[in-house]
Protein backbone atom coordinates (compact mmCIF):
# COMPACT_ATOMS: atom_id res chain seq x y z
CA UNK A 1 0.00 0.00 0.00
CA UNK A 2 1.49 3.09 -0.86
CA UNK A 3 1.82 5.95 1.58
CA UNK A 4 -1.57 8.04 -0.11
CA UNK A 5 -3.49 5.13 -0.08
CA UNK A 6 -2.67 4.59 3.88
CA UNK A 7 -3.52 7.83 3.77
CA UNK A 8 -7.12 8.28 1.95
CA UNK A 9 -7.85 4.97 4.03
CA UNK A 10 -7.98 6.26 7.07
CA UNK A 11 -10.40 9.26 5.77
CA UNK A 12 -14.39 9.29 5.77
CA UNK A 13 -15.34 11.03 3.07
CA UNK A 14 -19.33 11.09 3.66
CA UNK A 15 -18.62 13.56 6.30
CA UNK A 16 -21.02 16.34 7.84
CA UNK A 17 -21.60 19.70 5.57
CA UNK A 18 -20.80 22.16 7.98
CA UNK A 19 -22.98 24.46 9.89
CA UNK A 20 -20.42 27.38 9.60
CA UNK A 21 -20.02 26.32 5.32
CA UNK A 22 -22.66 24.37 3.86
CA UNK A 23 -21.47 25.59 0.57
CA UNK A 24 -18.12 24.05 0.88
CA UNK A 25 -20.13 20.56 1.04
CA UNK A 26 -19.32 17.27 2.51
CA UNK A 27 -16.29 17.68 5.27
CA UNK A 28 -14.10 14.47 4.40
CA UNK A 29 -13.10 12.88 8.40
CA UNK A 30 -10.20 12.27 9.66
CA UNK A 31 -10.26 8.50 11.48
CA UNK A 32 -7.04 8.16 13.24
CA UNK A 33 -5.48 9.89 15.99
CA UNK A 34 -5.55 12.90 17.06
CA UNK A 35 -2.90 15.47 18.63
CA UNK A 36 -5.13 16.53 21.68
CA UNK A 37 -5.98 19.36 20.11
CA UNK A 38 -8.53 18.57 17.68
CA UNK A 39 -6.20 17.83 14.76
CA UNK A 40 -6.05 14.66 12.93
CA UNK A 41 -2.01 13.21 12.67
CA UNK A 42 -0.34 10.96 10.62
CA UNK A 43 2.98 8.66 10.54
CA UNK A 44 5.04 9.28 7.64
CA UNK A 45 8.79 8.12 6.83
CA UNK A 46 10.51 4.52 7.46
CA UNK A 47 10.39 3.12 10.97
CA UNK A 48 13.70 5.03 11.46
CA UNK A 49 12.98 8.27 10.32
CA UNK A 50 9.08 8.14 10.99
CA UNK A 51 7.54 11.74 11.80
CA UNK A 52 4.80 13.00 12.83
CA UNK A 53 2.62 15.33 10.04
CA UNK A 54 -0.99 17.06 10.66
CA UNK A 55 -3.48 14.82 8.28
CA UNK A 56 -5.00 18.36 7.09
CA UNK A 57 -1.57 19.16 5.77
CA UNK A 58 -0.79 16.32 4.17
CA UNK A 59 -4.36 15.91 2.34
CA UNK A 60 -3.28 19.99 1.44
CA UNK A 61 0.23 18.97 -0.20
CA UNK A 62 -1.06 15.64 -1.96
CA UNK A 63 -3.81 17.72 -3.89
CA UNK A 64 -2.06 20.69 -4.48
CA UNK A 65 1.35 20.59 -4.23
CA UNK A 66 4.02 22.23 -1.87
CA UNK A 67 2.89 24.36 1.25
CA UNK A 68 4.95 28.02 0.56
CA UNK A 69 6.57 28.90 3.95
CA UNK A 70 5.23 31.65 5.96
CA UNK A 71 1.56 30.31 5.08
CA UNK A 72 -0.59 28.09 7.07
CA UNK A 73 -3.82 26.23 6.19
CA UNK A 74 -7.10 27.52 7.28
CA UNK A 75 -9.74 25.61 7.45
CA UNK A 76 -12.79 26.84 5.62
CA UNK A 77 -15.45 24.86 7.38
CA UNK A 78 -13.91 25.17 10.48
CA UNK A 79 -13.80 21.33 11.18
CA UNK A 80 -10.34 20.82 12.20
CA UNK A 81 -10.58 17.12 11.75
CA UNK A 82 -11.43 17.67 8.27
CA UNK A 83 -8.70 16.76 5.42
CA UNK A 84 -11.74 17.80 2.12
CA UNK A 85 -8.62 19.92 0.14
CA UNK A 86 -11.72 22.09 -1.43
CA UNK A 87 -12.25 23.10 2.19
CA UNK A 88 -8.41 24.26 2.86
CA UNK A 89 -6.77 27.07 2.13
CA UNK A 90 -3.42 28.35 2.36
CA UNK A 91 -2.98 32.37 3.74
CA UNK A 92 -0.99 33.93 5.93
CA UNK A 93 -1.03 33.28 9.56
CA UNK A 94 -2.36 37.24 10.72
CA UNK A 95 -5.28 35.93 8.14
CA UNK A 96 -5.93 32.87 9.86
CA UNK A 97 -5.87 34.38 13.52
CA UNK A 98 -8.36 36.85 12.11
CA UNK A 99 -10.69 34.41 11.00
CA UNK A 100 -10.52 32.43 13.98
CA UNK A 101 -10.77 34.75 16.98
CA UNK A 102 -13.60 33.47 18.49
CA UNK A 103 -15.69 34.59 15.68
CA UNK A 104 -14.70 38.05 16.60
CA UNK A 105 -14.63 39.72 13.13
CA UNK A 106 -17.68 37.13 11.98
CA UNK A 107 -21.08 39.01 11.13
CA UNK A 108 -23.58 36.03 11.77
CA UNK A 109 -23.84 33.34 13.69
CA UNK A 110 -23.58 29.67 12.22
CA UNK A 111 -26.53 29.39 12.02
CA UNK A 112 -26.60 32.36 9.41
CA UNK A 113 -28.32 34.82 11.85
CA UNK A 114 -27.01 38.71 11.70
CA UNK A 115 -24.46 39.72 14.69
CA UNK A 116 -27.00 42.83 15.05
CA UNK A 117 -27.15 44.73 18.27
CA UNK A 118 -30.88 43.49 19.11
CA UNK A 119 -29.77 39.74 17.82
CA UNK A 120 -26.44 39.99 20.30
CA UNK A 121 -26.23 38.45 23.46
CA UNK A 122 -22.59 38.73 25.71
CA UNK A 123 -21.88 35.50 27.78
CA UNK A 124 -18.65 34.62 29.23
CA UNK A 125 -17.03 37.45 27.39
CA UNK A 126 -18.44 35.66 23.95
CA UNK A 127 -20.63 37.12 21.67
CA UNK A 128 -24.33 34.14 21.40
CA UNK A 129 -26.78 34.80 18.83
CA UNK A 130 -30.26 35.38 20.66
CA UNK A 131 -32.41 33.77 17.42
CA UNK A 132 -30.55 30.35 18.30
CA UNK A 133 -31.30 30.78 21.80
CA UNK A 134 -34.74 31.42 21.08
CA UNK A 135 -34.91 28.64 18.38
CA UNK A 136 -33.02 26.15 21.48
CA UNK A 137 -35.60 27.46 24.12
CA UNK A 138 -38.85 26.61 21.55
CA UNK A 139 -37.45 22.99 20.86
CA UNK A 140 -36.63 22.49 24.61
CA UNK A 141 -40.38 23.53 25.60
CA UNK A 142 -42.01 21.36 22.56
CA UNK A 143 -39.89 18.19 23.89
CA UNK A 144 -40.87 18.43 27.33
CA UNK A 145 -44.58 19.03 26.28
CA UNK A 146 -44.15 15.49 24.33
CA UNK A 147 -42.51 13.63 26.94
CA UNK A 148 -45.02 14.87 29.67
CA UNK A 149 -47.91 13.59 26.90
CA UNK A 150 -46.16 10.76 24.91
């Protein structure tokens, strides 16, 4: 077996579409391990020279070549286990700390609701989108209401 197809084997590529993307599609899973924090990993080299590689970056580098220093992957669905190469792209790492902080500079919520003033809610120093509260809240009443009458 050759080192890719160890590789793609250990990948699920029915995945979720992801809340935060749905237009990106299917997220393709990493299987394996995982580093602790939430990144898939992968063996490469001979049993005396084996390292250690993020599964994200190698899925990047076998579809599209080379990663140019001073860049780092971002993940576009924000599914860090997730090695789909349509969902990764490679920018600078100021880009990818302002995409990520805590949804700082994001305008809606995942759920695709506006980051409005009257739609904002601060908790724990993070901003919470009061539609998907409100949507939570409705769905916890309606499946009490069943249980208490099912």
């Amino acid at each position: 077996m050759t080192l890719e197809e160890r590789f793609w084997a250990k990948v699920d590529k029915s995945g979720p579409i992801p809340d935060f993307a749905p237009h990106l599609g299917q997220c393709w899973l990493w299987t394996a391990s995982s580093d602790g924090k939430g990144y898939g990993q992968f063996q490469v080299g001979t049993l005396a020279s084996q390292k250690v590689v993020r599964s994200h970056r190698f899925a990047y580098e076998n579809a599209t070549g080379e990663i140019i220093d001073g860049l780092v992957i971002d993940h576009l669905c924000r599914v860090t286990m997730c090695c789909n190469p349509s969902h990764l792209e490679l920018v600078s790492h100021q880009e990818n700390l302002r995409r990520g902080l805590g949804g700082l500079l994001r305008t809606h919520c995942a759920k695709g609701h506006e980051f409005s003033a009257s739609n904002t809610a601060i908790r724990n120093g993070k901003r919470k989108c009061r539609q998907c509260h409100r949507d939570w809240a409705k769905d916890l009443r309606t499946r009490k209401r069943e249980h208490q009458h099912g």
